[in-house]
C-alpha atoms as a PDB file:
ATOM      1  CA  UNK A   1      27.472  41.538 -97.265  1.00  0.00           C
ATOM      2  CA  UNK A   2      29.587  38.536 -95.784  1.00  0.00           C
ATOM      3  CA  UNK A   3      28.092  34.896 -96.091  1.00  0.00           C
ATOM      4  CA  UNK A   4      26.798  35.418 -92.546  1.00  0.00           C
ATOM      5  CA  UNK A   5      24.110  37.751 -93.240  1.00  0.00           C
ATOM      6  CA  UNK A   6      22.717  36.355 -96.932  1.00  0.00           C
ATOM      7  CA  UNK A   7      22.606  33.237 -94.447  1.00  0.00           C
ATOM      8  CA  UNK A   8      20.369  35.131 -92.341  1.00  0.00           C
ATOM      9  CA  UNK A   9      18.354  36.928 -94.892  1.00  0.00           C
ATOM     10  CA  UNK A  10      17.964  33.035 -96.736  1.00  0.00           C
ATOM     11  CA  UNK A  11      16.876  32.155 -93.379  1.00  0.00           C
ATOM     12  CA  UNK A  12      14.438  34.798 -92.465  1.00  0.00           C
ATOM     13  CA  UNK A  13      13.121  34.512 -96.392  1.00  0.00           C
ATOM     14  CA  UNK A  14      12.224  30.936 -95.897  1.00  0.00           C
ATOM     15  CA  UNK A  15      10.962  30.844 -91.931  1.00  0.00           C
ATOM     16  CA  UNK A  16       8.680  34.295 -92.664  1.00  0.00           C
ATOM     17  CA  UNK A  17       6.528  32.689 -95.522  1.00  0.00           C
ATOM     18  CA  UNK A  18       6.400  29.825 -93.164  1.00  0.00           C
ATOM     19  CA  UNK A  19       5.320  31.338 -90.218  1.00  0.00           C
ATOM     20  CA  UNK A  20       2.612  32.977 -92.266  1.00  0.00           C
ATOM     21  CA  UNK A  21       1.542  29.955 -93.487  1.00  0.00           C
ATOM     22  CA  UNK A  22       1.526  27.941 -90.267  1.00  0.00           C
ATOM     23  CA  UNK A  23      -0.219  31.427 -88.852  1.00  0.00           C
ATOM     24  CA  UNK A  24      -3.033  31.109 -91.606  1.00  0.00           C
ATOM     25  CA  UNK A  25      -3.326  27.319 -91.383  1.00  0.00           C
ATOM     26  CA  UNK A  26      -3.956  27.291 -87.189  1.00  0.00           C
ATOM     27  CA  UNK A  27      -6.432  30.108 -87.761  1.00  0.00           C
ATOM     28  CA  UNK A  28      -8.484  27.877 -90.624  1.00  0.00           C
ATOM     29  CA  UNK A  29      -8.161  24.713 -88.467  1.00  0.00           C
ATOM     30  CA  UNK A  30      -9.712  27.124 -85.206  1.00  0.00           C
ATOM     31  CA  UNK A  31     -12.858  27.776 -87.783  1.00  0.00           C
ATOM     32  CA  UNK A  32     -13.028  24.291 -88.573  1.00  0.00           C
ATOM     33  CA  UNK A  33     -12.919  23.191 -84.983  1.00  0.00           C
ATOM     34  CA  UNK A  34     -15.281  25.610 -84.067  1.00  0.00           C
ATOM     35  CA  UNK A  35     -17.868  25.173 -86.722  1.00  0.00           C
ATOM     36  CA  UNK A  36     -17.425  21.257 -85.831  1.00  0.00           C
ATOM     37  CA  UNK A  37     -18.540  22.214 -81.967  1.00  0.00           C
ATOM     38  CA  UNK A  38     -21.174  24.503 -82.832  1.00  0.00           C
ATOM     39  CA  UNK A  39     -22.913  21.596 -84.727  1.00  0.00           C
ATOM     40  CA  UNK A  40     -22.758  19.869 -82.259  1.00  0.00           C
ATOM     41  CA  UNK A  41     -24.815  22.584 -80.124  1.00  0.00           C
ATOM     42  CA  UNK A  42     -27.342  23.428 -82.790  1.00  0.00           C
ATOM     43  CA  UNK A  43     -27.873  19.039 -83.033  1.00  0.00           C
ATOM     44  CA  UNK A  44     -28.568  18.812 -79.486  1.00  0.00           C
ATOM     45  CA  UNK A  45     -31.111  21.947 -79.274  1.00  0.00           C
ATOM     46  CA  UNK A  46     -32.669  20.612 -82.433  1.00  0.00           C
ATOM     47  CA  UNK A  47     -32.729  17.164 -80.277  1.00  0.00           C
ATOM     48  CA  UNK A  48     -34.316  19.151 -77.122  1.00  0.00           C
ATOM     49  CA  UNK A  49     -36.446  21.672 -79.642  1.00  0.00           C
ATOM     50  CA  UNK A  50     -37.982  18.179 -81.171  1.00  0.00           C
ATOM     51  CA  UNK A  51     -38.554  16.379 -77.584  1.00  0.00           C
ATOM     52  CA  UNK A  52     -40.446  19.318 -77.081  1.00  0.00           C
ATOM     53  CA  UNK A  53     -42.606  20.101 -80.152  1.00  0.00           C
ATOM     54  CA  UNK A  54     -43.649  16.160 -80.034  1.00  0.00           C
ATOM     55  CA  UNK A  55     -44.999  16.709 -76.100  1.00  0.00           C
ATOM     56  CA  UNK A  56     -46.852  19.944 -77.451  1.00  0.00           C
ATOM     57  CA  UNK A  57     -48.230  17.933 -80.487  1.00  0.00           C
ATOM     58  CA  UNK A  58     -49.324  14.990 -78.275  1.00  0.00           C
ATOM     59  CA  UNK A  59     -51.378  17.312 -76.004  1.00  0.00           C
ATOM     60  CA  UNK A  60     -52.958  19.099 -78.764  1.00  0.00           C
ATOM     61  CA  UNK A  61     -54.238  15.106 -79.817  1.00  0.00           C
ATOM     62  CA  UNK A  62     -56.274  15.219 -76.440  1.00  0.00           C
ATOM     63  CA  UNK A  63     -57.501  18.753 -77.442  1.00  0.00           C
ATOM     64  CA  UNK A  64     -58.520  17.991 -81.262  1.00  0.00           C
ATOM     65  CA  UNK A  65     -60.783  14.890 -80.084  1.00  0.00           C
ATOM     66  CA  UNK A  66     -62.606  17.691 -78.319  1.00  0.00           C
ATOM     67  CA  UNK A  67     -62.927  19.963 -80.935  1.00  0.00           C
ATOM     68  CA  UNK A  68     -63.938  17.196 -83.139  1.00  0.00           C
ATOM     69  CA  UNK A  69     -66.462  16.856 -80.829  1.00  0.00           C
ATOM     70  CA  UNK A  70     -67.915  20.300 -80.107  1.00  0.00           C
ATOM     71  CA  UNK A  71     -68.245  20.649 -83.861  1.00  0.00           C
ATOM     72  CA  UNK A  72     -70.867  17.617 -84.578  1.00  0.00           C
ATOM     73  CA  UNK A  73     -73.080  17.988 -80.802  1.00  0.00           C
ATOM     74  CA  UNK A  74     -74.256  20.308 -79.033  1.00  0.00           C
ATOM     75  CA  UNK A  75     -71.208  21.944 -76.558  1.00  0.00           C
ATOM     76  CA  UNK A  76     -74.322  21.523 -73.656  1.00  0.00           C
ATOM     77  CA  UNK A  77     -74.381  17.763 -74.427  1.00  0.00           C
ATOM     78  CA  UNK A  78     -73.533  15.482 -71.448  1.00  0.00           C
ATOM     79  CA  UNK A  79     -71.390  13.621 -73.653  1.00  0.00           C
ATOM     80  CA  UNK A  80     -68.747  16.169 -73.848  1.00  0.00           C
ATOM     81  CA  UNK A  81     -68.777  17.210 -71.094  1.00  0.00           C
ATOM     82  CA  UNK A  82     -68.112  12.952 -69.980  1.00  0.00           C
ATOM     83  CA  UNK A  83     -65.192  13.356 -72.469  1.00  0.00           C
ATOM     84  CA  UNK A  84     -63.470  16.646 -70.631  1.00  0.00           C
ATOM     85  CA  UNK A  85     -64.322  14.616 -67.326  1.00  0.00           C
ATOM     86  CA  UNK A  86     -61.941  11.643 -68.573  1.00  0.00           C
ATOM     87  CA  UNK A  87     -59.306  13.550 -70.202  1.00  0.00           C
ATOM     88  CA  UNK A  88     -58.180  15.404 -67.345  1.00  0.00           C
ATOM     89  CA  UNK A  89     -58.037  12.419 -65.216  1.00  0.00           C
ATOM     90  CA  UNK A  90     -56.172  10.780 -67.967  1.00  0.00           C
ATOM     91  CA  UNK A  91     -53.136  14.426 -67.773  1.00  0.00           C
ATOM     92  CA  UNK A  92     -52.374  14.892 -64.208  1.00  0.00           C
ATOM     93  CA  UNK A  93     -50.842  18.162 -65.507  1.00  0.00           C
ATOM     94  CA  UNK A  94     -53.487  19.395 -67.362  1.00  0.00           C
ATOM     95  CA  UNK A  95     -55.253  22.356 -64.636  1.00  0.00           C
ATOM     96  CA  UNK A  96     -58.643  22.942 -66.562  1.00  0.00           C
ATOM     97  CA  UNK A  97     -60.293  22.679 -69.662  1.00  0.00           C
ATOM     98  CA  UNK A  98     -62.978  24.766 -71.359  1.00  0.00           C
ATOM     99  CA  UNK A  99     -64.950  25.129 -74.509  1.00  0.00           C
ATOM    100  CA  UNK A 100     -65.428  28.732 -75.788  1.00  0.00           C
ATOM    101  CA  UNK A 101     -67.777  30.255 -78.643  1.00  0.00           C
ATOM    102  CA  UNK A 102     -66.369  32.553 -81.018  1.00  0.00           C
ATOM    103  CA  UNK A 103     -66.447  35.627 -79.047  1.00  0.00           C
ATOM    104  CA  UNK A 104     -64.245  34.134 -76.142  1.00  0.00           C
ATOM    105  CA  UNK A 105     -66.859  33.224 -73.516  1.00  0.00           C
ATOM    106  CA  UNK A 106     -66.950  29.955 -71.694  1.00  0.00           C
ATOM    107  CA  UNK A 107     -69.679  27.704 -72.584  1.00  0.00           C
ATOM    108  CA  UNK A 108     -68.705  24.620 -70.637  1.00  0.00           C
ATOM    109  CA  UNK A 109     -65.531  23.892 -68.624  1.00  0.00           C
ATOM    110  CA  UNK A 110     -64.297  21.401 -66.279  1.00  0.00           C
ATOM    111  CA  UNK A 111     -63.384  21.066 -63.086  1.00  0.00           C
ATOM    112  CA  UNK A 112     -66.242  24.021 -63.289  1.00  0.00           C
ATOM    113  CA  UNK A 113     -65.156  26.160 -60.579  1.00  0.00           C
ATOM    114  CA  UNK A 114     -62.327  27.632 -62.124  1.00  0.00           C
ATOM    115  CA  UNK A 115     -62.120  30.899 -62.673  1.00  0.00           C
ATOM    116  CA  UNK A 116     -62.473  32.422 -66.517  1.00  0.00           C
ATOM    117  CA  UNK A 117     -59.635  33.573 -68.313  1.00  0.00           C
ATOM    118  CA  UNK A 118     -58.776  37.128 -68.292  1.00  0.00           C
ATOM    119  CA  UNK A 119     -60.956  39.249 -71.054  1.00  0.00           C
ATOM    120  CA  UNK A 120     -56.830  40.414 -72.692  1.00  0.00           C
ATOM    121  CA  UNK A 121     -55.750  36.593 -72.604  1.00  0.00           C
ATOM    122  CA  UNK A 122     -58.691  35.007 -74.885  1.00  0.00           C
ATOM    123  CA  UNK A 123     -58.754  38.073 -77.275  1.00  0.00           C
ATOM    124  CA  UNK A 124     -55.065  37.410 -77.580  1.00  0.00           C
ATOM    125  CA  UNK A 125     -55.706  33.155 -77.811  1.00  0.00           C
ATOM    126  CA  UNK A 126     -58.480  33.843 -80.410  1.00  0.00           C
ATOM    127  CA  UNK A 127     -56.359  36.757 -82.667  1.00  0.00           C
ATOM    128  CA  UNK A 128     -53.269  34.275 -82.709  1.00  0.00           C
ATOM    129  CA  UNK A 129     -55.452  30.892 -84.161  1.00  0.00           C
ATOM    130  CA  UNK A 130     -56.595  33.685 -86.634  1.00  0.00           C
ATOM    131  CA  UNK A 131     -53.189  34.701 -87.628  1.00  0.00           C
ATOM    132  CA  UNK A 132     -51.770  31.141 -87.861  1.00  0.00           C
ATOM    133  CA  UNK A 133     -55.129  29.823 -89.034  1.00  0.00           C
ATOM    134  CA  UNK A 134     -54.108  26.649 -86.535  1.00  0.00           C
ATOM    135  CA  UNK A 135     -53.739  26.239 -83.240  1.00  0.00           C
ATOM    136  CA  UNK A 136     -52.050  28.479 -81.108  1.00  0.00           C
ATOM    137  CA  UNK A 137     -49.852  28.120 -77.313  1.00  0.00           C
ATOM    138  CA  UNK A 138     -49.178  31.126 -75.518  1.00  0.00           C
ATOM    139  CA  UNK A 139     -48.053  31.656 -71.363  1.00  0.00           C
ATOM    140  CA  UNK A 140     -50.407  32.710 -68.733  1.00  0.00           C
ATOM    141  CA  UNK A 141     -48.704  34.235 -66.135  1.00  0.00           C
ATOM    142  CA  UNK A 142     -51.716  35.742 -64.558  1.00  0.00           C
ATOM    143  CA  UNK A 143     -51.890  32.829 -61.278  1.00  0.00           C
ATOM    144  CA  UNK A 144     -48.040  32.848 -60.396  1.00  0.00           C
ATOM    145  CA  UNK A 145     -45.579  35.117 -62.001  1.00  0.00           C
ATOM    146  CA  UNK A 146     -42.836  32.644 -60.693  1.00  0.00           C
ATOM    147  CA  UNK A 147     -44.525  29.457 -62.192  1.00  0.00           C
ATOM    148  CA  UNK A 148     -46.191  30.062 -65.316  1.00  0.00           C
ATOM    149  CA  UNK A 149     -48.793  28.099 -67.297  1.00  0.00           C
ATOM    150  CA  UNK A 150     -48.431  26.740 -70.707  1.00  0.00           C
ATOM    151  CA  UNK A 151     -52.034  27.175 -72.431  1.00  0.00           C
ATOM    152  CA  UNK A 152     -53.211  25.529 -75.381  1.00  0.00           C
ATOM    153  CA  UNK A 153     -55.975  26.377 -77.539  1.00  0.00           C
ATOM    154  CA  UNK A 154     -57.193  24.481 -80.675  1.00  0.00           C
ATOM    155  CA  UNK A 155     -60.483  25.956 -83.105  1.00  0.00           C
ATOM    156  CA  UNK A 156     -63.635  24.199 -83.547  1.00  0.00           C
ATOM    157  CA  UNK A 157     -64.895  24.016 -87.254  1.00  0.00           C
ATOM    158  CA  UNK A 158     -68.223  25.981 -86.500  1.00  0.00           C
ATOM    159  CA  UNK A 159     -66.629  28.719 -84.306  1.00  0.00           C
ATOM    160  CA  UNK A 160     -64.908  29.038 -80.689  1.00  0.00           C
ATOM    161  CA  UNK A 161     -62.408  27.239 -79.438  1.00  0.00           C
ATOM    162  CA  UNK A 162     -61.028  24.382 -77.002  1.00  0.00           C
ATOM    163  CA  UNK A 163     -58.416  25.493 -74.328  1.00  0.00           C
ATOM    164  CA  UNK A 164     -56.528  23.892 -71.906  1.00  0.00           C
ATOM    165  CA  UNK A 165     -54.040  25.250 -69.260  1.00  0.00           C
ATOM    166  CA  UNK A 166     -50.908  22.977 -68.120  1.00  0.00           C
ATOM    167  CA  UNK A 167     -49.017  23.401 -64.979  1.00  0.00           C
ATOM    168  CA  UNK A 168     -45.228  24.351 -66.207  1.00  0.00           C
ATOM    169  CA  UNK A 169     -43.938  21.743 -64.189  1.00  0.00           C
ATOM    170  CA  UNK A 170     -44.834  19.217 -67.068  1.00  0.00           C
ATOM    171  CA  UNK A 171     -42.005  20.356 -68.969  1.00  0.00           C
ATOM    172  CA  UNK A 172     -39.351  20.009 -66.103  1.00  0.00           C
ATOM    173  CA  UNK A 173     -40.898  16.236 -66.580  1.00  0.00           C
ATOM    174  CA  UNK A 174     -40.127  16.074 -70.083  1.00  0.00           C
ATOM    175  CA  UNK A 175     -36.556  17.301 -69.814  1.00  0.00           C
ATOM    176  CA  UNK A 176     -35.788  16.222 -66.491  1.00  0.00           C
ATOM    177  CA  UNK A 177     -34.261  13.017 -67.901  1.00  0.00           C
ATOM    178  CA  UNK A 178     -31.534  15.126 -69.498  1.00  0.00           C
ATOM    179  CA  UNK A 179     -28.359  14.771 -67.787  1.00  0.00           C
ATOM    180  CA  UNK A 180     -26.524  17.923 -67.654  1.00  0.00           C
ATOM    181  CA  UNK A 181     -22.716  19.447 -66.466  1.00  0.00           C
ATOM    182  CA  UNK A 182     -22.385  22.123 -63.401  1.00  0.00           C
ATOM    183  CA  UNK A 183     -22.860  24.786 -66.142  1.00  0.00           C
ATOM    184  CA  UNK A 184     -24.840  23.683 -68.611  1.00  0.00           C
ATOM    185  CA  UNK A 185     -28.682  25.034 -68.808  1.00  0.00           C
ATOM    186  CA  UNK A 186     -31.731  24.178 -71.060  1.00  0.00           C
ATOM    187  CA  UNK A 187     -34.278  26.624 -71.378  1.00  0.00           C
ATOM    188  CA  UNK A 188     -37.559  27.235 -73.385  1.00  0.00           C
ATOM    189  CA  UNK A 189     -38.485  30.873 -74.098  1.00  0.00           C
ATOM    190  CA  UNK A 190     -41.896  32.339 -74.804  1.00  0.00           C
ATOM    191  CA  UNK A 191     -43.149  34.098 -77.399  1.00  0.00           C
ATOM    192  CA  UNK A 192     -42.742  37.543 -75.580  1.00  0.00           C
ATOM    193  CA  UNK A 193     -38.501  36.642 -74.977  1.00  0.00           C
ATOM    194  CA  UNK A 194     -39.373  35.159 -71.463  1.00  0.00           C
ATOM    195  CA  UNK A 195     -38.479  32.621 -69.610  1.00  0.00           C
ATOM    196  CA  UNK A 196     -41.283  29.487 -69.352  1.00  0.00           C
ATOM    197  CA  UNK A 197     -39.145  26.785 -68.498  1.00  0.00           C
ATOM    198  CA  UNK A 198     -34.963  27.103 -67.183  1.00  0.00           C
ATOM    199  CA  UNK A 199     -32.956  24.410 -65.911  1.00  0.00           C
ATOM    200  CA  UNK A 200     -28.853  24.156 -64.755  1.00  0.00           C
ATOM    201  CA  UNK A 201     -26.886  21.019 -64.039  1.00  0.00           C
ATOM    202  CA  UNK A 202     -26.474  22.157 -60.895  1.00  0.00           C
ATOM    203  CA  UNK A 203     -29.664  23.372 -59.638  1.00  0.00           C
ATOM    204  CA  UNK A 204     -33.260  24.238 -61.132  1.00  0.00           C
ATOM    205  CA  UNK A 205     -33.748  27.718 -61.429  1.00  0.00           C
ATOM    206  CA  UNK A 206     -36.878  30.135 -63.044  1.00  0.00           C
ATOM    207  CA  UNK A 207     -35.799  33.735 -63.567  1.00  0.00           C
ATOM    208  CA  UNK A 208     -38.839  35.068 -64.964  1.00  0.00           C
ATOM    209  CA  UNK A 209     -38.022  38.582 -64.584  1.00  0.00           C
ATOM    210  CA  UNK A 210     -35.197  38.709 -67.608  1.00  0.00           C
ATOM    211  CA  UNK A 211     -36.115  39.102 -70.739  1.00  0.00           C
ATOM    212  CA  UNK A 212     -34.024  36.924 -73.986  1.00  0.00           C
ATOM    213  CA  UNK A 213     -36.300  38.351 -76.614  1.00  0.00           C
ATOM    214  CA  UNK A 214     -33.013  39.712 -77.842  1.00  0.00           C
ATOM    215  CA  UNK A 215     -30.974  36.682 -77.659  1.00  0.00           C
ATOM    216  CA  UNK A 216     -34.768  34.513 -79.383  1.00  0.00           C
ATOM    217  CA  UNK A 217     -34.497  37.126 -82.172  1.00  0.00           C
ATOM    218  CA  UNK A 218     -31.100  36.201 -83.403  1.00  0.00           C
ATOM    219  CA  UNK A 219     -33.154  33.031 -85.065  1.00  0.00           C
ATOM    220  CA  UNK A 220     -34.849  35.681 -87.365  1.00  0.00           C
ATOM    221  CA  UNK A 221     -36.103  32.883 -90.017  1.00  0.00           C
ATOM    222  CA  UNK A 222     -33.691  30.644 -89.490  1.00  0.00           C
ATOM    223  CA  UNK A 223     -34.194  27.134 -87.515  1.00  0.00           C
ATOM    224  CA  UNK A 224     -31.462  26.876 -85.411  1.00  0.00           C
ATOM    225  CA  UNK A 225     -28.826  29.045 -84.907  1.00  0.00           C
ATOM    226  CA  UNK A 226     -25.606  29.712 -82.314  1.00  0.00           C
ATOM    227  CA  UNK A 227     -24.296  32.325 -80.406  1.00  0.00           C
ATOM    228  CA  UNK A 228     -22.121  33.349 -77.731  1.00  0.00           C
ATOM    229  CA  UNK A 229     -22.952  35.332 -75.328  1.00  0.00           C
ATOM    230  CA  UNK A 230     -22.684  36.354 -71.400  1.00  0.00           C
ATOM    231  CA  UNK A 231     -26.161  35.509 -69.699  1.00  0.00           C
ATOM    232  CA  UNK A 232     -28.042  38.136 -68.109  1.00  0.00           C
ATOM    233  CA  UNK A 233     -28.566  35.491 -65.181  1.00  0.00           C
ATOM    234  CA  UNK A 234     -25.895  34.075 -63.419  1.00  0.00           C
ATOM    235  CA  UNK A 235     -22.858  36.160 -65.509  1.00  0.00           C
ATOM    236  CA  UNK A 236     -21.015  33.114 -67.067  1.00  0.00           C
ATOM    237  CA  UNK A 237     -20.125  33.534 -70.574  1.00  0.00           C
ATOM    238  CA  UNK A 238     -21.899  30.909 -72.942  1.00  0.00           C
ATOM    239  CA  UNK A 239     -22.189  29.101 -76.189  1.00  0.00           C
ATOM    240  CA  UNK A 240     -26.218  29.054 -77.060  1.00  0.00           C
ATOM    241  CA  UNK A 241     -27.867  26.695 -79.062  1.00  0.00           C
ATOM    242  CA  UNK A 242     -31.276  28.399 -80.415  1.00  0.00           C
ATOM    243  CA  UNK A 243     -34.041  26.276 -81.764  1.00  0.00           C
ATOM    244  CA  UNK A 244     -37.782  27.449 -82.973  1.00  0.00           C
ATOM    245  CA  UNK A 245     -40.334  24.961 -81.892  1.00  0.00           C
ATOM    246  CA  UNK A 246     -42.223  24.881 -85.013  1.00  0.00           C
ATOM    247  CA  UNK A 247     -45.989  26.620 -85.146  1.00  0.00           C
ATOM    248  CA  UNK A 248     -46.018  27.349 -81.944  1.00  0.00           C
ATOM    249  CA  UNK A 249     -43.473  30.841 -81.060  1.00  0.00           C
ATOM    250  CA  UNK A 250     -41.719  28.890 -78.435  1.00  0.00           C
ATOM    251  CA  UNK A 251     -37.907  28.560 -78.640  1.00  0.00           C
ATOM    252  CA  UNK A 252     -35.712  25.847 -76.990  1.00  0.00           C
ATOM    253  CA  UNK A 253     -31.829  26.941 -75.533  1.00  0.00           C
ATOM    254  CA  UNK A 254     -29.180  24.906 -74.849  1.00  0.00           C
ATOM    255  CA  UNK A 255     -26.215  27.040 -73.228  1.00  0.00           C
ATOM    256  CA  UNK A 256     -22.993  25.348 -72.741  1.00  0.00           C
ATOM    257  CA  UNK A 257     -19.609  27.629 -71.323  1.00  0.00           C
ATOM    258  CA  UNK A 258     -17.464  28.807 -73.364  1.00  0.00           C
ATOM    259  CA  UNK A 259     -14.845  27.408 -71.726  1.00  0.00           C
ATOM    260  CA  UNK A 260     -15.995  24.133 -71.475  1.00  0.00           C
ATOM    261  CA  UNK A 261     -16.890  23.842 -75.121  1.00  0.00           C
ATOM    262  CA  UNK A 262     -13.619  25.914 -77.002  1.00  0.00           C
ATOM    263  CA  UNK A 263     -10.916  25.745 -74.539  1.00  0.00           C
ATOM    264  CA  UNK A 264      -9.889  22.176 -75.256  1.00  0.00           C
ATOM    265  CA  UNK A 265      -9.687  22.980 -79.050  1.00  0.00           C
ATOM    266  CA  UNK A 266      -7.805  26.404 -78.529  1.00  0.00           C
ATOM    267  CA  UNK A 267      -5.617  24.682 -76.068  1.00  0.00           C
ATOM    268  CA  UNK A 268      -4.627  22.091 -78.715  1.00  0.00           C
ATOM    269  CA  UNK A 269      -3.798  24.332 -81.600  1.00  0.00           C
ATOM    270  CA  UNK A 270      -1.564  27.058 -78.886  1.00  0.00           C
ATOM    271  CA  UNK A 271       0.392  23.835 -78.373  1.00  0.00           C
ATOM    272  CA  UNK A 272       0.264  23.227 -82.381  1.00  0.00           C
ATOM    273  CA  UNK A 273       1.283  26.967 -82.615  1.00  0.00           C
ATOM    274  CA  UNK A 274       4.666  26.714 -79.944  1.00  0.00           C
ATOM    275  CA  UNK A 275       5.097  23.452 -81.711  1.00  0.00           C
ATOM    276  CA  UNK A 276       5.830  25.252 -84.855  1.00  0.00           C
ATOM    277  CA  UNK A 277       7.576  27.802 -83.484  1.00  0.00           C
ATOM    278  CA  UNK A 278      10.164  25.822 -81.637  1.00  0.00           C
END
């Protein structure tokens, strides 16, 4: 073999290990770079997943005074009824409230003409405060399938329970301060994998007729957690941020596009890659 080809073999024996290398390095700086931006996801749905737990917590304040109530006086007393008076001129959102005995019915409820709840929507309010032993905030889709209602029910010590219905719309309040990109959305899904609450930079939207139970069950037992996936929606492939809103079966999105979040880093390590090539 002349001097020409052991100079090429020399060559290809160095530039093949490094090109392997350089191959393995871009592909361990990718994971870094991703893992980085997905941290980033699951901080800011933990962020929105907080924002939203704290709202939940300070209505169930307004609900426990109630209870407290209920427990030590008669639920026929003028008193409490006074008290459910003020509190729902004090939460503009807040649609009704009621006091039930153990067994579901109403015993007192303000404003007084509302309707009861449906027979299937108290059993189910009453079975979940059983299960958690707590309180308990499930959807009511019964009035308007395209605006649903957030209710929240709390037990009283001897038996029964206060409830409360909120208009949705409070929760566009709480996140409507969010500033978001074109293609960015926020979303809170219900216990049942539907959507309660669904917002995109560039317009508000409900879709109430697609279910993400799948997407809600990739948290398993886990607090946050990311995936990417195309939504069943509007077709644009995303990067979700999952959340669990603690004790109460909701679960807070953030969705950001793939392309917006990972093409800046894969564009920077192609031009790392031709870098090392040339």
């Amino acid at each position: 073999m002349g001097i020409r080809g052991k100079l090429l073999l020399l060559a290809a024996g160095i530039a093949v290990p490094l090109v392997l290398v350089g191959a393995l390095d871009l592909r361990n700086m990718w994971r870094l770079s991703r893992s980085q931006l997905d941290d980033s996801v699951k901080q800011q749905v933990d962020l929105a997943a907080v924002a939203l737990e704290r709202w939940l917590i300070d209505q169930k304040r307004g609900l426990d005074a109630i209870a407290a109530l209920a427990g030590d006086k008669d639920t026929r007393s003028p008193i409490i009824r006074e008290n459910l008076e003020h509190v729902l001129r004090t939460r503009p959102f807040w649609l009704d409230l009621r006091i039930t005995n153990a067994a579901g019915t109403t015993l007192m409820s303000q404003p007084s003409r509302r309707d009861v709840l449906p027979n299937a929507l108290t059993d189910y309010l009453v079975s979940e405060m059983r299960e958690r032993n707590s309180w308990a905030v499930v959807t009511d889709r019964t009035v308007d399938e395209a605006r649903p209602i957030v209710i929240i029910a709390v037990p009283i010590e001897k038996g029964g329970a206060v409830i409360t219905r909120i208009d949705g719309a409070a929760i566009n309040q709480l996140f409507n301060s969010i500033e978001l990109s074109a293609q960015v959305v926020i979303s809170v899904i219900d216990s049942d994998g539907r959507i309660l609450y669904r917002r995109r930079g560039s317009e508000a939207r409900s879709d109430t007729d697609v279910s993400w139970a799948p997407l809600s069950s990739e948290l398993a037992n886990e607090q946050t957690n990311v995936v990417e996936l195309t939504s069943p929606i509007d077709g644009i492939k995303r990067v979700y941020g999952m959340a669990h809103v603690r004790e109460t079966g909701l679960v807070a999105m953030i969705g950001i596009p793939s392309l917006t979040l990972y093409e800046p880093a894969r564009q920077r390590l192609i031009r790392y890659g031709l870098t090392g090539v040339v």
